[in-house]
C-alpha atoms as a PDB file:
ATOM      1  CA  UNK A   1      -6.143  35.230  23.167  1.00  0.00           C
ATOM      2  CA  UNK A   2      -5.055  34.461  19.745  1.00  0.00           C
ATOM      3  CA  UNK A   3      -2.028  32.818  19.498  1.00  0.00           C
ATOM      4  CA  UNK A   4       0.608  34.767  16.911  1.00  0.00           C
ATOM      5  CA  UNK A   5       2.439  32.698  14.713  1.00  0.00           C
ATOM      6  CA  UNK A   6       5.931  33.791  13.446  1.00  0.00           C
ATOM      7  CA  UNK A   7       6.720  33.438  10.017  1.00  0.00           C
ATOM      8  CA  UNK A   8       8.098  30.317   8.732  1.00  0.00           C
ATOM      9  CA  UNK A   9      11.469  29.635   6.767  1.00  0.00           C
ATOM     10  CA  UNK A  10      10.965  28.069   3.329  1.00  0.00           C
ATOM     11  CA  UNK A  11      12.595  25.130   4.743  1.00  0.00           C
ATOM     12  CA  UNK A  12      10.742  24.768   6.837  1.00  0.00           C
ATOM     13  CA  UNK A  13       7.835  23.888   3.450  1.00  0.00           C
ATOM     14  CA  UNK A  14      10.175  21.903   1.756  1.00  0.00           C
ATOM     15  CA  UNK A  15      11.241  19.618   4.561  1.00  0.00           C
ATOM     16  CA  UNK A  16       7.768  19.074   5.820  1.00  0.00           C
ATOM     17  CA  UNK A  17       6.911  18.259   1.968  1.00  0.00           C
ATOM     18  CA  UNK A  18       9.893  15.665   1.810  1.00  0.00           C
ATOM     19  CA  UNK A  19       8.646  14.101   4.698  1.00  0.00           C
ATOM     20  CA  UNK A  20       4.463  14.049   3.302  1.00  0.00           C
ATOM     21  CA  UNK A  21       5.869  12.923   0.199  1.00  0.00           C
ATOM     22  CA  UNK A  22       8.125   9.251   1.814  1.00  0.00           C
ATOM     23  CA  UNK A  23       5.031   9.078   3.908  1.00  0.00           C
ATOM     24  CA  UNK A  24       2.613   8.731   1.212  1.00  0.00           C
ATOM     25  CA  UNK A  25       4.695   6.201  -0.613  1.00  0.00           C
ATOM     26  CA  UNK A  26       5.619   3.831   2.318  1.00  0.00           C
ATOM     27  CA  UNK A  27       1.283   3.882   2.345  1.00  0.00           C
ATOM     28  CA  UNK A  28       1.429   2.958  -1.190  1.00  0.00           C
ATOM     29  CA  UNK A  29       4.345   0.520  -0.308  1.00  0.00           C
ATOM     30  CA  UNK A  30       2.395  -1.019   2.568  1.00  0.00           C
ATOM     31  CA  UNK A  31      -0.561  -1.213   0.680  1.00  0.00           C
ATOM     32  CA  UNK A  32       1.122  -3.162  -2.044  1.00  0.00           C
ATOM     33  CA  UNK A  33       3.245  -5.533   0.183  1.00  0.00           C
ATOM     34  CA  UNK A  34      -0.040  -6.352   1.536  1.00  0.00           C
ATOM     35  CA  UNK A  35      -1.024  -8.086  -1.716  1.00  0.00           C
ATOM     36  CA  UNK A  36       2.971  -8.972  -3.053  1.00  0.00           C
ATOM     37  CA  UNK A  37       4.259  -9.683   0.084  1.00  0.00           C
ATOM     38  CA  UNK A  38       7.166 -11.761  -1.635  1.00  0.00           C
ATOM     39  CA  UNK A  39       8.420  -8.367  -3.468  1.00  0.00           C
ATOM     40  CA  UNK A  40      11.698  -8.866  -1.923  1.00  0.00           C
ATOM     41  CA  UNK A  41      12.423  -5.312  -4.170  1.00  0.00           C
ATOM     42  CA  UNK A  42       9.089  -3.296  -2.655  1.00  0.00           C
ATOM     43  CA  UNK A  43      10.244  -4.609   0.721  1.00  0.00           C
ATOM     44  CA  UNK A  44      13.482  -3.712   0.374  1.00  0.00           C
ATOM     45  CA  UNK A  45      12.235  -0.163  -0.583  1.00  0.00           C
ATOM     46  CA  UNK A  46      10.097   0.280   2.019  1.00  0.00           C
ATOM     47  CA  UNK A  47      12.854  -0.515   4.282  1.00  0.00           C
ATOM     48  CA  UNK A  48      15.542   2.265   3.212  1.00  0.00           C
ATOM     49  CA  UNK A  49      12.490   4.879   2.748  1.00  0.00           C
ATOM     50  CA  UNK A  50      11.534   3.813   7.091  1.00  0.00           C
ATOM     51  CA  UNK A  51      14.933   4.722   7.619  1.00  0.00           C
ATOM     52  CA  UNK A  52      15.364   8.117   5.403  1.00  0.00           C
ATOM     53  CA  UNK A  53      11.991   8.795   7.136  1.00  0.00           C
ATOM     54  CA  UNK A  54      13.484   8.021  10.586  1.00  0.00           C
ATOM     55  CA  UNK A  55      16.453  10.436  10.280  1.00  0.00           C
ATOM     56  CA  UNK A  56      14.562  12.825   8.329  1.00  0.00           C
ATOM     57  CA  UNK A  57      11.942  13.234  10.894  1.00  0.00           C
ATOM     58  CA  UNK A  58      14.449  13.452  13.638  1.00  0.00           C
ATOM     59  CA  UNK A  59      15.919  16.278  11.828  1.00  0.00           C
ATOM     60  CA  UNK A  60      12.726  18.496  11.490  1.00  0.00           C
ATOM     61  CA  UNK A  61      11.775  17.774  14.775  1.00  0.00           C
ATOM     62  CA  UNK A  62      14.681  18.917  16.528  1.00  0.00           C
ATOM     63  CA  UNK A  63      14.677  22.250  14.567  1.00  0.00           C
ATOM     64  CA  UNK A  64      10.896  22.519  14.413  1.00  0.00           C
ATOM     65  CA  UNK A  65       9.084  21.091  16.818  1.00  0.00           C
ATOM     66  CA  UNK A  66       7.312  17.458  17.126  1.00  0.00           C
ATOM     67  CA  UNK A  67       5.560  15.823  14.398  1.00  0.00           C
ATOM     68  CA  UNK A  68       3.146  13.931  15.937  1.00  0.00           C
ATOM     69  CA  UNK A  69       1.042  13.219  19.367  1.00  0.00           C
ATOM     70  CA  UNK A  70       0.238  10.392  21.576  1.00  0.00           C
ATOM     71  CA  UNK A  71       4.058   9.545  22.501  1.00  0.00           C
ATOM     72  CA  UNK A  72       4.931   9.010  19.160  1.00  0.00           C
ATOM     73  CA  UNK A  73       7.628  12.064  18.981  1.00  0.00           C
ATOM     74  CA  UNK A  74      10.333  13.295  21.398  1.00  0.00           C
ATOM     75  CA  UNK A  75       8.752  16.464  23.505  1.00  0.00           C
ATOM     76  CA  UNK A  76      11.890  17.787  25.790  1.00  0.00           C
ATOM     77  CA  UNK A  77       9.137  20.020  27.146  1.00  0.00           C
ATOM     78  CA  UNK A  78       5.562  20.933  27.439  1.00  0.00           C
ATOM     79  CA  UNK A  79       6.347  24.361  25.253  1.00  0.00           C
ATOM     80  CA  UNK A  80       7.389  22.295  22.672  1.00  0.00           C
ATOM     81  CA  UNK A  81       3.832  21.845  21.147  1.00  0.00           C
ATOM     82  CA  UNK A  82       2.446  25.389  21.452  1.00  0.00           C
ATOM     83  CA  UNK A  83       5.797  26.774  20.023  1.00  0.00           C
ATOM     84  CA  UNK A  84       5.813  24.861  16.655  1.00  0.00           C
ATOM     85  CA  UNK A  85       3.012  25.602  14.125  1.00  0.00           C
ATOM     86  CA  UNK A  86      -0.307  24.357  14.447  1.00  0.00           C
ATOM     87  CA  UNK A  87      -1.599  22.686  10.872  1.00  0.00           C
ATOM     88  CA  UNK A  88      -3.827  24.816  10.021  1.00  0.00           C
ATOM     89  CA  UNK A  89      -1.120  27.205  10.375  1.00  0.00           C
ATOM     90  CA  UNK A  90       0.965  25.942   7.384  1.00  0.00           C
END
């Protein structure tokens, strides 16, 4: 049975894209704090881009679906993860 995926609101695209985009650069962040780890600017950033992230990601997952696996997102129920997209599907 092959599972039919309804078609996606643009939002959908550019709020996922928002979100790849502050991940990426907290990994660039991290990467350089690891080296410049008295960048009291870079750590600074990294902290308000956590937090943008944090409410960002709350917001897409509440209208989407979760995120992630392994406990790391709120699931309210076990539908929640065959009714959102799977990747390959975006």
């Amino acid at each position: 049975m092959t599972k039919k995926m309804k078609p996606l609101p643009e939002t959908y695209y550019t709020k996922l894209e928002g979100l790849q985009a502050i991940d990426f650069t907290l990994l660039e962040l991290q990467l350089y704090l690891e080296t410049h780890p008295i960048d009291t600017k870079a750590l600074q950033q990294f902290k308000d881009l956590t937090e943008q992230r944090t409410g960002l990601a709350a917001e897409f997952e509440a209208k989407y679906g979760p995120l992630q696996h392994y406990g790391r997102s709120k699931v309210e129920s076990s539908t929640d993860w065959v009714a959102s997209p799977w990747p390959w599907e975006v």
